[in-house]
C-alpha atoms as a PDB file:
ATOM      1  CA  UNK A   1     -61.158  78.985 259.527  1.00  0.00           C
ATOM      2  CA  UNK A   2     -63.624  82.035 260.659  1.00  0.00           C
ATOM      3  CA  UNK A   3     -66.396  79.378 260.650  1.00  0.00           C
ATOM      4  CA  UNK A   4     -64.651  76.544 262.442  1.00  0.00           C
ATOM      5  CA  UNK A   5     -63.635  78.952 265.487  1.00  0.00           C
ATOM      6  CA  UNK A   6     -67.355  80.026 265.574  1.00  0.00           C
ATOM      7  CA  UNK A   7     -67.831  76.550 265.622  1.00  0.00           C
ATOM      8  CA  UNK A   8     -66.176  75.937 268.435  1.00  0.00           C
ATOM      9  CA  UNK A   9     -66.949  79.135 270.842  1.00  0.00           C
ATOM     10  CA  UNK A  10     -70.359  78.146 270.353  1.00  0.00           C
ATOM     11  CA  UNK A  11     -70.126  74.788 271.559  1.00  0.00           C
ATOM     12  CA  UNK A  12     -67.798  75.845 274.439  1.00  0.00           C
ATOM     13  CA  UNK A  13     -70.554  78.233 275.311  1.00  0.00           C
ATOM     14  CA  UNK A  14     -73.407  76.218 275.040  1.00  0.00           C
ATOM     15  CA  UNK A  15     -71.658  73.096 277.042  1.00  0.00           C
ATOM     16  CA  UNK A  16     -70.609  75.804 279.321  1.00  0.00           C
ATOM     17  CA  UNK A  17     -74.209  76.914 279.763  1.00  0.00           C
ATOM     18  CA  UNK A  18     -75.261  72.911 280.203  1.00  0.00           C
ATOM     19  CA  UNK A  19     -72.895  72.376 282.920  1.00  0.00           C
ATOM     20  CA  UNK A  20     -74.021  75.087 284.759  1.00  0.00           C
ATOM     21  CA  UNK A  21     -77.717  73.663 285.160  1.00  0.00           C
ATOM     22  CA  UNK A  22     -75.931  70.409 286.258  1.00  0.00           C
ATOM     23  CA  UNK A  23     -75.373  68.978 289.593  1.00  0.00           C
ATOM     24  CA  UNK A  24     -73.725  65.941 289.344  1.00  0.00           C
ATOM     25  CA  UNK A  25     -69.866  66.459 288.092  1.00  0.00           C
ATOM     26  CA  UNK A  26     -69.349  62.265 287.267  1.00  0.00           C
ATOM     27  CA  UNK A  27     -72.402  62.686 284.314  1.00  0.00           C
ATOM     28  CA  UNK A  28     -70.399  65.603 283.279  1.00  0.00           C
ATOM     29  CA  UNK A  29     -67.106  64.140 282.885  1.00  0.00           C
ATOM     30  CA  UNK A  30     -68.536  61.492 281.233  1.00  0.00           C
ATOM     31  CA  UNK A  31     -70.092  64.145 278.856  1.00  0.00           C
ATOM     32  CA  UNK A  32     -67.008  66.229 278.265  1.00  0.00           C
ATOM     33  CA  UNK A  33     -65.314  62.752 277.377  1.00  0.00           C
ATOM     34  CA  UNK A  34     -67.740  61.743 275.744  1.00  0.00           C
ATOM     35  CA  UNK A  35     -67.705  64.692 273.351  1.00  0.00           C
ATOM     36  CA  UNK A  36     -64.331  65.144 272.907  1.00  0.00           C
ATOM     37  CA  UNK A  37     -64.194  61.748 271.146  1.00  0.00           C
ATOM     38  CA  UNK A  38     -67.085  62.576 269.323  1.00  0.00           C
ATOM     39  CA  UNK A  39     -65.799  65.601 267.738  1.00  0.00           C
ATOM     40  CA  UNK A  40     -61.960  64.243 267.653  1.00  0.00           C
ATOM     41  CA  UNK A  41     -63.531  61.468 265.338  1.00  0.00           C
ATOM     42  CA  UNK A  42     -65.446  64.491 263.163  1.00  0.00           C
ATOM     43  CA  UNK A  43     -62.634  66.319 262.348  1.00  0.00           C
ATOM     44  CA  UNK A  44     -59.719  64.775 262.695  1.00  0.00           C
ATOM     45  CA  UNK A  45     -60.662  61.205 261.046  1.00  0.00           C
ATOM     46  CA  UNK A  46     -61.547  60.534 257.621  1.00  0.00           C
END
């Protein structure tokens, strides 16, 4: 469970640090949507 929380934060702080260098906010919803289906699939879906 340690792992899979590190997991995460990372990602959250790496998509965190993407967004920053950024300008447009529609390519980054897209993104965010984009990857949470991506990772819903991964771990929730067999």
């Amino acid at each position: 469970m340690k792992k899979l929380i590190g997991l995460v934060a990372l990602c959250v702080a790496i998509g965190m640090l993407f967004m920053l260098f950024m300008t447009n906010r529609f390519i980054g919803l897209i993104l965010i949507v984009l990857l949470l289906l991506i990772g819903y699939n991964f771990f929730c879906c067999d």
